[in-house]
N, C-alpha and C. Protein backbone atom coordinates (compact mmCIF):
# COMPACT_ATOMS: atom_id res chain seq x y z
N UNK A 1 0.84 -1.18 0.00
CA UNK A 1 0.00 0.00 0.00
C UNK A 1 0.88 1.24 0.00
N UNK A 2 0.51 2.04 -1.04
CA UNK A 2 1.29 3.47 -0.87
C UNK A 2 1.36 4.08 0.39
N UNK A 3 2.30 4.65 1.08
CA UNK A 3 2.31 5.50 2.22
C UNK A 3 1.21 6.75 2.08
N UNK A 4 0.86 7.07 3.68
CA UNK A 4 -0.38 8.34 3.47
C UNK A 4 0.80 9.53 3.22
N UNK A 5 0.27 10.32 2.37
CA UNK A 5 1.58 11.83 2.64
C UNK A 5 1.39 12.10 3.53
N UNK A 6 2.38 12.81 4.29
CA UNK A 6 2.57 13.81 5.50
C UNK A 6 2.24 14.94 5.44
N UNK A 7 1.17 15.07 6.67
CA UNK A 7 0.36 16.48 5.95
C UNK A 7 0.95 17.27 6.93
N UNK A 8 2.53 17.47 7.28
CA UNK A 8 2.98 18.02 8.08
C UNK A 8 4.14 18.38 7.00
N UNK A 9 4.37 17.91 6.13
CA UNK A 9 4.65 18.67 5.01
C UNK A 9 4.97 19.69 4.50
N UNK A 10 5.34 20.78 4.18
CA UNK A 10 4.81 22.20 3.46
C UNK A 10 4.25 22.11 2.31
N UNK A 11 5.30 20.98 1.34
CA UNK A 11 5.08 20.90 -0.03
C UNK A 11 4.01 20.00 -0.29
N UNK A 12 3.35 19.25 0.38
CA UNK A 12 2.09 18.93 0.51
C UNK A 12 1.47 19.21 0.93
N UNK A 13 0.33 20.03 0.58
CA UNK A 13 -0.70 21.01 1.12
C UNK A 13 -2.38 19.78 1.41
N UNK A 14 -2.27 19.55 2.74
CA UNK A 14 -3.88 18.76 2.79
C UNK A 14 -4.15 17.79 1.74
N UNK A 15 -3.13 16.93 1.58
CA UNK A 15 -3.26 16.16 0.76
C UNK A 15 -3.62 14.65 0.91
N UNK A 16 -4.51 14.46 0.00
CA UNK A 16 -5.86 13.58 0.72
C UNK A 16 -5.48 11.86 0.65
N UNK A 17 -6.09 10.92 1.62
CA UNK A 17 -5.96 9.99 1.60
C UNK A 17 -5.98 9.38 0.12
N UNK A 18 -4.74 7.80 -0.11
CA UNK A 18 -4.88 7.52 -0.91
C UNK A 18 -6.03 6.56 -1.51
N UNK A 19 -6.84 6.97 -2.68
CA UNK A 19 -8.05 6.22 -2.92
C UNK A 19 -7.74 4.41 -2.85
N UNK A 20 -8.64 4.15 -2.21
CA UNK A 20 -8.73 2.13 -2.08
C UNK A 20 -9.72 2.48 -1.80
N UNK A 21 -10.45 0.83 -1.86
CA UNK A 21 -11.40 -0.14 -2.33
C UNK A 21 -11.86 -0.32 -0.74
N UNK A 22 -13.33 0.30 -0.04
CA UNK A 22 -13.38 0.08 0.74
C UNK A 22 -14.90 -0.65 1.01
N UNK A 23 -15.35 -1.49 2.23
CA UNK A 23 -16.87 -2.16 2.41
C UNK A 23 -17.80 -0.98 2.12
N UNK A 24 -17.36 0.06 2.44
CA UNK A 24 -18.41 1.23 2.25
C UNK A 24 -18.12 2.67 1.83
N UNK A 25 -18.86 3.50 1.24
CA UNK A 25 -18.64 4.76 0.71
C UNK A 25 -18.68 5.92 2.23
N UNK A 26 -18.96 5.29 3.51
CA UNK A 26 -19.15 6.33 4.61
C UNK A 26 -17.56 5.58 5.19
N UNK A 27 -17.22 4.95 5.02
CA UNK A 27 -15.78 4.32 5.99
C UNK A 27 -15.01 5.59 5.82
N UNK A 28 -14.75 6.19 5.17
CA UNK A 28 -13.68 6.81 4.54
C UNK A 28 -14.11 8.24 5.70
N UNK A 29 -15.20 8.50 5.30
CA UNK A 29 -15.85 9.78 5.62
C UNK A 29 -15.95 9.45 7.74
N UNK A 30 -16.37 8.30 7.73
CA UNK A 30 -16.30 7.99 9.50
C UNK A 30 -14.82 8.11 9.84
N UNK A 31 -13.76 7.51 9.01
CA UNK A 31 -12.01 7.81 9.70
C UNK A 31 -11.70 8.74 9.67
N UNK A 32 -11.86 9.86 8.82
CA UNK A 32 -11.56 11.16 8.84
C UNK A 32 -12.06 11.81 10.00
N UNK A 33 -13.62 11.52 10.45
CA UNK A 33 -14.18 12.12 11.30
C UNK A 33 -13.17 11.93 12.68
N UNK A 34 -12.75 10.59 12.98
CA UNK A 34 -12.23 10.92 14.23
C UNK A 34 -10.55 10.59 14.18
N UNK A 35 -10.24 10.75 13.04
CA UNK A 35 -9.01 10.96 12.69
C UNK A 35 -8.56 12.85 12.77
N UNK A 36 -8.53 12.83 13.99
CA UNK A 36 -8.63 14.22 14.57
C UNK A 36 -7.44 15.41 14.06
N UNK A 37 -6.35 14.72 14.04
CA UNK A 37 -5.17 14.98 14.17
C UNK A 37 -4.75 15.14 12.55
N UNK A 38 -5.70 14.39 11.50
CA UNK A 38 -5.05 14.39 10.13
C UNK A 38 -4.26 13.49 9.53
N UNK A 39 -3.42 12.76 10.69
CA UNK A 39 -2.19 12.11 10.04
C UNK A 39 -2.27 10.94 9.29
N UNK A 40 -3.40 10.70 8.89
CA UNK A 40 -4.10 8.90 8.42
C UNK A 40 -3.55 8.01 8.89
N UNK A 41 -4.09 8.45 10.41
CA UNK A 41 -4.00 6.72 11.11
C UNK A 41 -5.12 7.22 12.41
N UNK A 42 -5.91 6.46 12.95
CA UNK A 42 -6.56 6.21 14.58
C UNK A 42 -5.53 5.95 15.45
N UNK A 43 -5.37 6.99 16.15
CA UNK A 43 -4.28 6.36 17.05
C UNK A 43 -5.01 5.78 18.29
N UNK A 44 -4.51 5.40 19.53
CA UNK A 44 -5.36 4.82 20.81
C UNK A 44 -6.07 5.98 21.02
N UNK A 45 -5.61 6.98 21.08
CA UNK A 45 -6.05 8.20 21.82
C UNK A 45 -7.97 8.49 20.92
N UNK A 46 -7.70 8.58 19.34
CA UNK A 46 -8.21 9.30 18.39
C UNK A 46 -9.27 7.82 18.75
N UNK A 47 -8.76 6.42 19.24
CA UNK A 47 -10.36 5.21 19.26
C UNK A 47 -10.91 5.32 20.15
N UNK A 48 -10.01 6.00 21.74
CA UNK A 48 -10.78 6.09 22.73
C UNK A 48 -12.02 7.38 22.50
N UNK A 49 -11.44 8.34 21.84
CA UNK A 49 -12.64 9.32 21.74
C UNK A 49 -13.90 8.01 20.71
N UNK A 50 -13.61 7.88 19.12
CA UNK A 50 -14.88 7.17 18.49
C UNK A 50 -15.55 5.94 19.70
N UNK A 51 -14.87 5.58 20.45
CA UNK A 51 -15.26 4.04 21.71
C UNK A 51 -16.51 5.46 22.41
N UNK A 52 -16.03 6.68 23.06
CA UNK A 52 -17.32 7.67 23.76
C UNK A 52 -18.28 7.90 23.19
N UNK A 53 -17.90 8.27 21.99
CA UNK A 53 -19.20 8.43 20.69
C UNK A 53 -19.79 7.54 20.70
N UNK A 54 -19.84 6.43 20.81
CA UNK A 54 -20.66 5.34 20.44
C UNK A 54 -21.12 4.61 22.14
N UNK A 55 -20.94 5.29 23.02
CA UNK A 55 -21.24 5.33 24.14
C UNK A 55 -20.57 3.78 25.17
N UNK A 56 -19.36 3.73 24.36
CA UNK A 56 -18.82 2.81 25.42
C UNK A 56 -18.02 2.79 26.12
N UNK A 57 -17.73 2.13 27.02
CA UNK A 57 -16.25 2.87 27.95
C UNK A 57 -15.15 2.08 27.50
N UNK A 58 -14.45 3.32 27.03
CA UNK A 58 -12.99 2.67 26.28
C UNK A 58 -12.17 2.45 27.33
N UNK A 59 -12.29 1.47 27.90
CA UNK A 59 -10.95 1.10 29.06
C UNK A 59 -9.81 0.52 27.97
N UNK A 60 -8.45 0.37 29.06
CA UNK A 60 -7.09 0.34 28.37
C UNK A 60 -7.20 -1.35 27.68
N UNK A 61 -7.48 -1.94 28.70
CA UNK A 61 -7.56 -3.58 27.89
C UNK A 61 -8.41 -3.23 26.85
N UNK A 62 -9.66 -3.23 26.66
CA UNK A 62 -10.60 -2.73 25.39
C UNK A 62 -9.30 -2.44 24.08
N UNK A 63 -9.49 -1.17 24.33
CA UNK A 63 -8.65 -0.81 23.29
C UNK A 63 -6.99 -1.23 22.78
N UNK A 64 -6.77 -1.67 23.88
CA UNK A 64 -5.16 -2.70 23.45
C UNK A 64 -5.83 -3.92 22.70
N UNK A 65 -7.47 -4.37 23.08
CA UNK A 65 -7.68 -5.90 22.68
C UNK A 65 -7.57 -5.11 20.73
N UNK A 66 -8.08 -4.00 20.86
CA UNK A 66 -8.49 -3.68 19.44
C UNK A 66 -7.16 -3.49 18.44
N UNK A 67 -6.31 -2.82 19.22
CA UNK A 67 -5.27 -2.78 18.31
C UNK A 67 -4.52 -4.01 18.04
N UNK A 68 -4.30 -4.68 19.24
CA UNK A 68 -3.79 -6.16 18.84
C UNK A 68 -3.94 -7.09 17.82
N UNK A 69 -5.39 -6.63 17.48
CA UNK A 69 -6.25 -7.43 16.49
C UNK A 69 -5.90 -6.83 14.96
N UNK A 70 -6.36 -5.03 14.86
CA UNK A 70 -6.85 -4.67 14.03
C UNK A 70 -5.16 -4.12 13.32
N UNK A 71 -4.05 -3.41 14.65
CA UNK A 71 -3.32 -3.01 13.55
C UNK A 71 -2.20 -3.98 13.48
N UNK A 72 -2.07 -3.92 11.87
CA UNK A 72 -1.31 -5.41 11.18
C UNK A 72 -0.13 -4.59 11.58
N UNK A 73 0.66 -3.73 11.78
CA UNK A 73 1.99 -3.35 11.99
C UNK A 73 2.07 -2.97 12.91
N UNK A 74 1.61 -3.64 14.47
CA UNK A 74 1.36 -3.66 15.56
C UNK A 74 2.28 -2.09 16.28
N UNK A 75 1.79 -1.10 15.54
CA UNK A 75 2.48 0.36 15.67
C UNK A 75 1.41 1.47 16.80
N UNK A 76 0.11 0.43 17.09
CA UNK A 76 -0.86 0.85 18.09
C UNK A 76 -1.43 1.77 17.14
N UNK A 77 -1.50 2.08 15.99
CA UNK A 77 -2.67 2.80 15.21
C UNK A 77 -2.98 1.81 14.08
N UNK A 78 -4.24 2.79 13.57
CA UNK A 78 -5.12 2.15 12.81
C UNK A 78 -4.87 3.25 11.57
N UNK A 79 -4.58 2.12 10.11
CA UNK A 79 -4.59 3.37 8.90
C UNK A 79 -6.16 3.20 8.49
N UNK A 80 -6.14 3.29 6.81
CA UNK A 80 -7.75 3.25 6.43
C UNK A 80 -8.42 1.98 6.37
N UNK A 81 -7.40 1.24 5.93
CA UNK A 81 -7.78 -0.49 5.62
C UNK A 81 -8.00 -0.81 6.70
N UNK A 82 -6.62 -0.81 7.57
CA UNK A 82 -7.29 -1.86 9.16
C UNK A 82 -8.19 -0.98 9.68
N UNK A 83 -8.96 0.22 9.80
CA UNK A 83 -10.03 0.74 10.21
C UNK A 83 -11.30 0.03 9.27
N UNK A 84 -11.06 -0.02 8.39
CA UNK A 84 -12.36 -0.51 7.45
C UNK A 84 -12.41 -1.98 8.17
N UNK A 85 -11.32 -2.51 7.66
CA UNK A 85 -11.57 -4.31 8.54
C UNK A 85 -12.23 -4.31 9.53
N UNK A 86 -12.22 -3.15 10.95
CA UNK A 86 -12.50 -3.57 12.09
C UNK A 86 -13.78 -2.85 11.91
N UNK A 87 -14.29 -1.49 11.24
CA UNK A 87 -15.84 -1.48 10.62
C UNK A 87 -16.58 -2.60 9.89
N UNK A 88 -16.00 -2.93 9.12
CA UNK A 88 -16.49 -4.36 8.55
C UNK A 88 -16.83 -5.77 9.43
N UNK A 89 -15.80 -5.49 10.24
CA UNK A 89 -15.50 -6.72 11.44
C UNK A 89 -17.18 -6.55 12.31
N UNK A 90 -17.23 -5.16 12.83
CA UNK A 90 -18.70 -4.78 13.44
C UNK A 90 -20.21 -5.05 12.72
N UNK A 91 -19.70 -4.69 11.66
CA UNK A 91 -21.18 -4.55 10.64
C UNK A 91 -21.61 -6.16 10.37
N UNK A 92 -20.59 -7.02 10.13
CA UNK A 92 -20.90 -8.95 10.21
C UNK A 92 -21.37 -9.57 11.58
N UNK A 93 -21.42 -8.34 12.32
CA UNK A 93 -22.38 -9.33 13.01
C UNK A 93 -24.03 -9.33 13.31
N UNK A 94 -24.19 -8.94 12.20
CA UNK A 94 -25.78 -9.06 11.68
C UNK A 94 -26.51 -8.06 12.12
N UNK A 95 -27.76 -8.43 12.80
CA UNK A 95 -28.66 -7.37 13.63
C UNK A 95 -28.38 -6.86 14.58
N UNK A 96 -27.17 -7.33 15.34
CA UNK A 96 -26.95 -6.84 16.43
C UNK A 96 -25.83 -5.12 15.79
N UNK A 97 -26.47 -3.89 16.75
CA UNK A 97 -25.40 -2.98 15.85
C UNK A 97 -24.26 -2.81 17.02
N UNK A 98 -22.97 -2.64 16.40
CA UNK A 98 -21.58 -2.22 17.12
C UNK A 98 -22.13 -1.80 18.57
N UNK A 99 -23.20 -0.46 18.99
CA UNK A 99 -23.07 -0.16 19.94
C UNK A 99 -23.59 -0.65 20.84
N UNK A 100 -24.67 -1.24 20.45
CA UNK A 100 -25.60 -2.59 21.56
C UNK A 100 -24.45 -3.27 21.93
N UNK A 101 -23.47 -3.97 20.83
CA UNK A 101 -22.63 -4.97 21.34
C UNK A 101 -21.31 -4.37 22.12
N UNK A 102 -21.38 -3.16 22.00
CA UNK A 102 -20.27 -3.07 22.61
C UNK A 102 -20.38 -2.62 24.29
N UNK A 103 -21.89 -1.98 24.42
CA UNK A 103 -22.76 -1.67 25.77
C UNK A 103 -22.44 -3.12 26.49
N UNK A 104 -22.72 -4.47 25.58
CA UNK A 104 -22.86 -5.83 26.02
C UNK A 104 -22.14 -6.12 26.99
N UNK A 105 -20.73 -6.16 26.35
CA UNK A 105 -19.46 -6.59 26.27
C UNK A 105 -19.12 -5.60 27.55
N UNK A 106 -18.87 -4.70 27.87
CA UNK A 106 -18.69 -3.69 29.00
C UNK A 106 -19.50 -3.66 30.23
N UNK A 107 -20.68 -4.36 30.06
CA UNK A 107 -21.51 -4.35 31.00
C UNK A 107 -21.51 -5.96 31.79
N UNK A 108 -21.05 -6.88 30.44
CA UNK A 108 -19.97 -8.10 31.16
C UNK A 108 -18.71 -7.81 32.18
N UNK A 109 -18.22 -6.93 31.61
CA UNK A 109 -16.29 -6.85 31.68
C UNK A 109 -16.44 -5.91 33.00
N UNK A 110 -16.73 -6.60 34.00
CA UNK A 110 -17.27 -5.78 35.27
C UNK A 110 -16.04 -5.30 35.70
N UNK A 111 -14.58 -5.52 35.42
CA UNK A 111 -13.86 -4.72 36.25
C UNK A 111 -12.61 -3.98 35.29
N UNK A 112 -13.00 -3.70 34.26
CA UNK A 112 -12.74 -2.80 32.98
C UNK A 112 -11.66 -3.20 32.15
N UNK A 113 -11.47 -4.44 32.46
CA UNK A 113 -10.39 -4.92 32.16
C UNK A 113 -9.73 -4.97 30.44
N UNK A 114 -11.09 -5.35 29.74
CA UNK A 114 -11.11 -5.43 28.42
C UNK A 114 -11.13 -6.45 27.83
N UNK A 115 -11.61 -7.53 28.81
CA UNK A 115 -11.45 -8.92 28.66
C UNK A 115 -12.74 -9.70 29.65
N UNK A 116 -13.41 -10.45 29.18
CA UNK A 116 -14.27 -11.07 30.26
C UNK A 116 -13.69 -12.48 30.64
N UNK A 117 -13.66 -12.57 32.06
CA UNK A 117 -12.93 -13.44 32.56
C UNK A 117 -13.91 -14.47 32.48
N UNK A 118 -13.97 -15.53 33.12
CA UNK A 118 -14.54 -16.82 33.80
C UNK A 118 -15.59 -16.34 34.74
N UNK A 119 -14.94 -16.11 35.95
CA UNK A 119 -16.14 -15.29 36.57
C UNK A 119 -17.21 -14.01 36.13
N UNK A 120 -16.88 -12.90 34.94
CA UNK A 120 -17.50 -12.22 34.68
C UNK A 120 -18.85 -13.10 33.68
N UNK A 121 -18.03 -13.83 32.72
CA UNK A 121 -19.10 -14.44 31.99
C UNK A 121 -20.42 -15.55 32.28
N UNK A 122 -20.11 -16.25 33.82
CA UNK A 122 -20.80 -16.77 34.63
C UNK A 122 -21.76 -15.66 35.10
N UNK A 123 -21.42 -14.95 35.95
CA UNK A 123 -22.25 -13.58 36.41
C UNK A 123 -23.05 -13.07 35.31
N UNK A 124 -22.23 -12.35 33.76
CA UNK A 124 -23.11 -12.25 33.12
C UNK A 124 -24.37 -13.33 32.56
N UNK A 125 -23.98 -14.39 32.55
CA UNK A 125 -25.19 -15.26 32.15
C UNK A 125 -25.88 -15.24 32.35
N UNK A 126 -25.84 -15.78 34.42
CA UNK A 126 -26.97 -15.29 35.29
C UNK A 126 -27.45 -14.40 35.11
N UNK A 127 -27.03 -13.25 34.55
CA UNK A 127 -28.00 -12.13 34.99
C UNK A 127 -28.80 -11.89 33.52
N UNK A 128 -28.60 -12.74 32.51
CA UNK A 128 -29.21 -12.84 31.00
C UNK A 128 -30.55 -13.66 31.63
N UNK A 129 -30.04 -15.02 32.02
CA UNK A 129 -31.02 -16.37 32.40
C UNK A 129 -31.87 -16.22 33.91
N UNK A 130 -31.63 -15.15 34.26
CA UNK A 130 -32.25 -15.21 35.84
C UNK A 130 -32.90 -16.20 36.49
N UNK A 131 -33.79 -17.05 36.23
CA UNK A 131 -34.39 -17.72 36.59
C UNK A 131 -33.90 -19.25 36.41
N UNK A 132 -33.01 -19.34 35.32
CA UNK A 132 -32.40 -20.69 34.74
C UNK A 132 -31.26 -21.00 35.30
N UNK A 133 -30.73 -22.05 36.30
CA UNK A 133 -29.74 -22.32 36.25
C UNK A 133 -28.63 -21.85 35.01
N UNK A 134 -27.49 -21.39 35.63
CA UNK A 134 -26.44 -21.67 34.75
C UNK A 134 -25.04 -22.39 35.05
N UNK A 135 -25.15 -24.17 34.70
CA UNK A 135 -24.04 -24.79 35.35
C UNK A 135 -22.64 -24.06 34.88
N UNK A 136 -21.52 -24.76 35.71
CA UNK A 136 -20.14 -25.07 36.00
C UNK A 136 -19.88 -25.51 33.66
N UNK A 137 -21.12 -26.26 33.90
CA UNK A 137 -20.29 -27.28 32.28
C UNK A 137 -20.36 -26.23 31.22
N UNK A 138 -22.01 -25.18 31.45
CA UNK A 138 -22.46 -23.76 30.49
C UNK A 138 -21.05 -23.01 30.17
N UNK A 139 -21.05 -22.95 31.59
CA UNK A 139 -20.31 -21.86 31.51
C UNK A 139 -18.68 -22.20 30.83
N UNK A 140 -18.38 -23.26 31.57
CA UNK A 140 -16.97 -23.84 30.75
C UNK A 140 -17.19 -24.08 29.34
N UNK A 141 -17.89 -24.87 28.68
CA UNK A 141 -18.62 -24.76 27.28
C UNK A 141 -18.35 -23.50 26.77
N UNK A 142 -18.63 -22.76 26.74
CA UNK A 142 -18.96 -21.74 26.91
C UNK A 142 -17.71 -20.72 26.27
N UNK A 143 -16.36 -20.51 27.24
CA UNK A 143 -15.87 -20.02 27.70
C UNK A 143 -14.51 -20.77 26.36
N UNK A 144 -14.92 -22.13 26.57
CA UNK A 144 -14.23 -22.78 25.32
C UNK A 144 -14.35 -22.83 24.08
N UNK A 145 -15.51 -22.51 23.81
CA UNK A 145 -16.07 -21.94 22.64
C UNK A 145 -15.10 -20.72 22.11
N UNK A 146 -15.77 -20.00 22.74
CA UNK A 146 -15.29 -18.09 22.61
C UNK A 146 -13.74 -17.79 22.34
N UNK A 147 -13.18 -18.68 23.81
CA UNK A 147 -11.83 -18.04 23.78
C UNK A 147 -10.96 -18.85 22.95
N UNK A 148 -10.80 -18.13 21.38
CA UNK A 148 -10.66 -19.26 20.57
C UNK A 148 -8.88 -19.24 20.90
N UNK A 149 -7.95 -17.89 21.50
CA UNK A 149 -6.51 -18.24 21.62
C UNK A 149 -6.43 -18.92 22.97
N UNK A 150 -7.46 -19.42 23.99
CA UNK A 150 -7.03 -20.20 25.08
C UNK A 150 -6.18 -19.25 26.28
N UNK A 151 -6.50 -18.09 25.98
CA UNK A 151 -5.78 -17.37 27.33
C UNK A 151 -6.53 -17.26 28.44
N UNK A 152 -7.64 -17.68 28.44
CA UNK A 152 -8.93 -17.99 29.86
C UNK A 152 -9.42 -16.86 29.70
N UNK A 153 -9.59 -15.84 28.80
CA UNK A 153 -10.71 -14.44 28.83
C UNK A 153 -10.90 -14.56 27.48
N UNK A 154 -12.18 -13.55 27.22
CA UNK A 154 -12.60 -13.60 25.90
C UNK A 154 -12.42 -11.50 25.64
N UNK A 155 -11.83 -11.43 24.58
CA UNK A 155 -11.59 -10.18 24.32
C UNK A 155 -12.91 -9.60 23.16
N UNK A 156 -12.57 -8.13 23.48
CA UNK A 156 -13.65 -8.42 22.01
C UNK A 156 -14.08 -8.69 21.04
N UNK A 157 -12.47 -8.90 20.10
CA UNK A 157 -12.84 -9.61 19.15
C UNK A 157 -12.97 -10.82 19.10
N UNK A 158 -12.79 -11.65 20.15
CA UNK A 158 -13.75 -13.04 20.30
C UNK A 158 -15.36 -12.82 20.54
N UNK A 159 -15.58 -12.08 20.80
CA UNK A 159 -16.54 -11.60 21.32
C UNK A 159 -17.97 -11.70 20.05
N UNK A 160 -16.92 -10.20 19.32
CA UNK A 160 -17.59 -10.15 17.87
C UNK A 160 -17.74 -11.27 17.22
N UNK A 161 -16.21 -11.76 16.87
CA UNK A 161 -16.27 -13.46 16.20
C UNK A 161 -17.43 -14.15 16.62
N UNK A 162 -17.91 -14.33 17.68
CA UNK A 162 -18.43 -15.60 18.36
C UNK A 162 -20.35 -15.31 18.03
N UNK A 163 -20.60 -13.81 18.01
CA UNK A 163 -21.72 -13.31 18.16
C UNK A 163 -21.56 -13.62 15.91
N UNK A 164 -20.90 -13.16 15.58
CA UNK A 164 -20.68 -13.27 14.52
C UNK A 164 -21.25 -14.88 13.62
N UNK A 165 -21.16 -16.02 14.75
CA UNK A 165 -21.18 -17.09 14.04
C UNK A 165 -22.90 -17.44 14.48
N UNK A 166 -23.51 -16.71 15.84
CA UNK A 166 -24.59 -17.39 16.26
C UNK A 166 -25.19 -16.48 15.99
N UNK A 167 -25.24 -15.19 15.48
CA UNK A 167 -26.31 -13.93 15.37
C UNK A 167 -27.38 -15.09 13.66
């Protein structure tokens, strides 16, 4: 992929992202929006603001789970492509939209971690099933399912993935 110019530049005056092939004609127009700074990339800072907009609490695990995932040159920002991937990544999971799921996921992740543990995802169940038992086997099931790298938490993009396959 061509490099973005440096719009820190002189001899490049506001000179605009390079055109690619993206899931949508608003992607372009949404990175700019909170691509605050200009430089064509999301940095942590520029996702924790779009994570408020969309009314979720960007804790530090959250957003480390995102960059881990999303930027391929693990440089902690996001250019246009890996921003489109991880818009694209949101929009596949059907009816459910990004911010419901991401309210979800936070309202699991009871101690902001950015990751739902064993115990959070038990707790959350219960409090889905109220009335239904939820065994020891659910919840391990469960938990084995999701956490498809085996580190005993489910991040969000297991999260997405997983809602992704049963939505």
């Amino acid at each position: 992929m061509a490099a973005v110019c440096d719009v820190n530049d002189p001899t490049v005056p506001s000179a605009p992202l390079p055109t690619i092939r993206v899931t949508s004609p608003d992607v372009e127009e949404i990175f700019r929006k909170f691509d605050t700074d200009h430089d064509g990339y999301i940095s942590t800072a520029e996702l924790e603001d779009a994570l408020w907009d969309l009314d979720a609490v960007p804790t530090e695990g959250l957003i480390k789970a995102i960059m881990d995932q999303y930027s391929r040159h693990g440089n902690n920002r996001l250019d246009l492509v890996e921003f489109d991937t991880l818009v694209a990544d949101f929009k596949s999971i059907g009816n459910v939209d990004p911010e419901t799921l991401l309210k979800t996921f936070n309202k699991m992740d009871k101690d902001g971690s950015g990751f739902i543990d064993l115990e959070e995802l038990r707790q959350g169940l219960q409090e889905y099933f109220r009335e239904e038992p939820v065994t020891e086997d659910i919840v391990q099931t469960i938990m084995d399912t999701v956490d498809k790298n085996k580190d005993g938490k489910i991040s969000i993009v297991e999260f997405v993935n997983f809602l992704n396959v049963t939505v």
